[in-house]
N, C-alpha and C. Protein backbone atom coordinates (compact mmCIF):
# COMPACT_ATOMS: atom_id res chain seq x y z
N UNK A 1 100.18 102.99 129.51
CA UNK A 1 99.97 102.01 128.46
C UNK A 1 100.98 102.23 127.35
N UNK A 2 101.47 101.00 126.38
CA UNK A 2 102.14 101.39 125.54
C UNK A 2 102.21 100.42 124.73
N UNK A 3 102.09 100.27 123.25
CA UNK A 3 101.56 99.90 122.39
C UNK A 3 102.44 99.19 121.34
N UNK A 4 102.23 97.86 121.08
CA UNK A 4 103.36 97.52 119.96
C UNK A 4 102.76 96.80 119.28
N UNK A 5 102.95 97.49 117.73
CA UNK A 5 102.68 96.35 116.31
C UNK A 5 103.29 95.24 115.62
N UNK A 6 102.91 94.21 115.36
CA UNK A 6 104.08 93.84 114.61
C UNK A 6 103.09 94.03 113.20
N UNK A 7 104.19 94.82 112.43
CA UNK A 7 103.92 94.66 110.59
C UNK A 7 104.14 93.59 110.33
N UNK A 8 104.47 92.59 110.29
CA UNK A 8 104.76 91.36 109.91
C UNK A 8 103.71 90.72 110.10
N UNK A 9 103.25 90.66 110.91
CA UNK A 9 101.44 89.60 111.02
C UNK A 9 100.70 90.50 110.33
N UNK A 10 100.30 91.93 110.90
CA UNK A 10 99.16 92.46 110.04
C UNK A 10 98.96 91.95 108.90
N UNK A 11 97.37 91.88 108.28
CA UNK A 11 97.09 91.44 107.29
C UNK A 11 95.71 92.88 106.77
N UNK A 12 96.49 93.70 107.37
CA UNK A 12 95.78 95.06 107.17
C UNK A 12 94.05 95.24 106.73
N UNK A 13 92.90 94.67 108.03
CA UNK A 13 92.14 94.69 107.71
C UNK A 13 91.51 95.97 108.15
N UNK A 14 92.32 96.73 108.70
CA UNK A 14 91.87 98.17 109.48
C UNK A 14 91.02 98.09 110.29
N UNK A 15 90.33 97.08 110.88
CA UNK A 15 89.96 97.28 112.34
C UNK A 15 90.28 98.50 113.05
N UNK A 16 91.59 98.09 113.34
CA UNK A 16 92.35 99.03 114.53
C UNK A 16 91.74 100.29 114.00
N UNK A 17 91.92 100.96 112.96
CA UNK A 17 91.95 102.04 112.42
C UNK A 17 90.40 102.76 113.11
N UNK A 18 89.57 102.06 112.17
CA UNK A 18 88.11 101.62 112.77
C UNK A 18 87.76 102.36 113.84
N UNK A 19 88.70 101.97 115.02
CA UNK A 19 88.22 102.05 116.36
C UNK A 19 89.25 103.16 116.88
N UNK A 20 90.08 103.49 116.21
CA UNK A 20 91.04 103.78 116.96
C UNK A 20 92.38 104.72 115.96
N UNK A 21 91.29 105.72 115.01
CA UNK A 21 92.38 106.06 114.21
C UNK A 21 93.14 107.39 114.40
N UNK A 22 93.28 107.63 115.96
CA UNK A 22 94.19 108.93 116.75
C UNK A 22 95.58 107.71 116.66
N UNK A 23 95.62 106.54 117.11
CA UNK A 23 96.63 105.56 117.34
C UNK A 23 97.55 105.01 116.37
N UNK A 24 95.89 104.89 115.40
CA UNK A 24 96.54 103.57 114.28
C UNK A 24 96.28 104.05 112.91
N UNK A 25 96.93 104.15 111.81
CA UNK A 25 96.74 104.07 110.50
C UNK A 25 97.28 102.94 109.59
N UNK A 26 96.95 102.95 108.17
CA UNK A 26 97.14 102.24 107.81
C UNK A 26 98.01 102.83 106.49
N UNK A 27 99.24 101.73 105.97
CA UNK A 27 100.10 102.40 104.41
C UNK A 27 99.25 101.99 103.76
N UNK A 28 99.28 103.02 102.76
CA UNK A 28 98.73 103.09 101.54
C UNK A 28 98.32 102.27 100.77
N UNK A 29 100.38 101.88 100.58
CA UNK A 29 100.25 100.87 99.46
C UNK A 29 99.82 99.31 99.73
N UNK A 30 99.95 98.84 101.09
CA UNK A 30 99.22 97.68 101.10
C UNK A 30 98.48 97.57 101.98
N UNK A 31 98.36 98.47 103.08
CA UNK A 31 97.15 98.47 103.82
C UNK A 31 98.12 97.95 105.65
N UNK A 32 98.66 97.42 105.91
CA UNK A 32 99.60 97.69 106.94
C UNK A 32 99.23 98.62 108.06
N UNK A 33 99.43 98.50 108.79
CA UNK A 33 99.37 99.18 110.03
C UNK A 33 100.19 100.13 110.79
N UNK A 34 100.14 100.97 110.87
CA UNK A 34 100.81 102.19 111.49
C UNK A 34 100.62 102.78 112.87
N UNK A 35 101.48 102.27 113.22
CA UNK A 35 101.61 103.09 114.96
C UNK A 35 101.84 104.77 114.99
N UNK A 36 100.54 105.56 115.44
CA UNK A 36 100.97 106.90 115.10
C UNK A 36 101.04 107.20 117.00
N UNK A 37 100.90 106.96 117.99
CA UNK A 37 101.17 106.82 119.09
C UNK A 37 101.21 105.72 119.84
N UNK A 38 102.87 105.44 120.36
CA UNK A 38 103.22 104.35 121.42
C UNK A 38 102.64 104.31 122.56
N UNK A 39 102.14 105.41 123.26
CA UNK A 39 101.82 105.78 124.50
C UNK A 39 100.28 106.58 124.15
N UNK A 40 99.08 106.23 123.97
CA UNK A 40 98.26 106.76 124.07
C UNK A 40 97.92 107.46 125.37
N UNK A 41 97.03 108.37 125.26
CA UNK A 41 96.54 109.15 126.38
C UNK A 41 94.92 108.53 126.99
N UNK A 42 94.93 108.76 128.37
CA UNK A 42 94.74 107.65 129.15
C UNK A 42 92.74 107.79 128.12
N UNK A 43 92.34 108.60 127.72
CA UNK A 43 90.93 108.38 127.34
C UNK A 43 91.13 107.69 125.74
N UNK A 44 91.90 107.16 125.17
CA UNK A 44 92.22 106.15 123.75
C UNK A 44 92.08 104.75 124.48
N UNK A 45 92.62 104.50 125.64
CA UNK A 45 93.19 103.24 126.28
C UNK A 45 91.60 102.28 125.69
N UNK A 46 90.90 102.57 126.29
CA UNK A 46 89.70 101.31 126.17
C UNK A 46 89.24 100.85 124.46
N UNK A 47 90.06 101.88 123.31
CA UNK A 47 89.89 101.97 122.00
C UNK A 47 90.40 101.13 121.83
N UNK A 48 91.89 100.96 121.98
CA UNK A 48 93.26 100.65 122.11
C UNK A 48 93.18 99.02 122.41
N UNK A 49 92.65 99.19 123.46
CA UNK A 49 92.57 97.48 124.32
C UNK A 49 91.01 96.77 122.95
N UNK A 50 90.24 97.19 122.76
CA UNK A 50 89.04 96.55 121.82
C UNK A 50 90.15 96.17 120.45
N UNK A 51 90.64 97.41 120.08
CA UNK A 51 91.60 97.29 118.93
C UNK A 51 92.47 95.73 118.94
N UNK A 52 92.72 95.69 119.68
CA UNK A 52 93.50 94.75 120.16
C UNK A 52 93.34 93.30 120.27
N UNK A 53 91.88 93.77 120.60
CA UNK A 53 91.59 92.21 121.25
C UNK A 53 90.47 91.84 119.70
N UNK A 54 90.03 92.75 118.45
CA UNK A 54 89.41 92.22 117.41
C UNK A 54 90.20 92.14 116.16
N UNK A 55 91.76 92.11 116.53
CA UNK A 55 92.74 92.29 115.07
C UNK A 55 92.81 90.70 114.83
N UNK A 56 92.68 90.51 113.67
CA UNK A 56 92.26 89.01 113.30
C UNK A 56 93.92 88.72 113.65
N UNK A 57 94.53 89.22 113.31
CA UNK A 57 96.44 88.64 113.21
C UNK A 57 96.85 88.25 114.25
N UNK A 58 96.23 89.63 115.37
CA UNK A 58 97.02 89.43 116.51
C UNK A 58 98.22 90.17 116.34
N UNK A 59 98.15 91.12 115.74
CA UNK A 59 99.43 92.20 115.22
C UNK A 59 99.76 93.80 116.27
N UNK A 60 98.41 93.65 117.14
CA UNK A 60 98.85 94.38 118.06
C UNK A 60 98.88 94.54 119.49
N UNK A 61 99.41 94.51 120.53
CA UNK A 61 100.32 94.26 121.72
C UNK A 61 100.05 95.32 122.70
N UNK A 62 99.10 95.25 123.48
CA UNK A 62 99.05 95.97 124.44
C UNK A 62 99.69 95.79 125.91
N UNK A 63 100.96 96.61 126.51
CA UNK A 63 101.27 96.67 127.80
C UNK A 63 100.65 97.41 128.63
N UNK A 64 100.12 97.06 129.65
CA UNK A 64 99.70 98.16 130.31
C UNK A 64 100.39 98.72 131.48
């Protein structure tokens, strides 16, 4: 699996984070989204994929 954000849509409601904050964090200063692993390890994946599928933006991209 491997994982792509776009910062540009996020509207940093931390969901992702929520569910999934080995993966995802958020900046500080506006709340943004942070990819802290491209390649999660295979027991994150089902975090990862929920993350994904409840980000209001649509800011993050799962390949599998």
């Amino acid at each position: 699996m491997k994982v792509v954000v776009d910062q540009d849509k996020c509207v940093g409601s931390g969901q992702c984070v929520m569910l999934s904050e080995a993966v995802f964090d958020q900046r500080d200063e506006d709340g943004v989204v942070v990819l802290l692993q491209e390649n999660p390890t295979a027991d994150q994946h089902e975090a990862v994929r929920e993350s994904a599928r409840v980000c209001p933006a649509l800011a993050i991209e799962v390949e599998e």
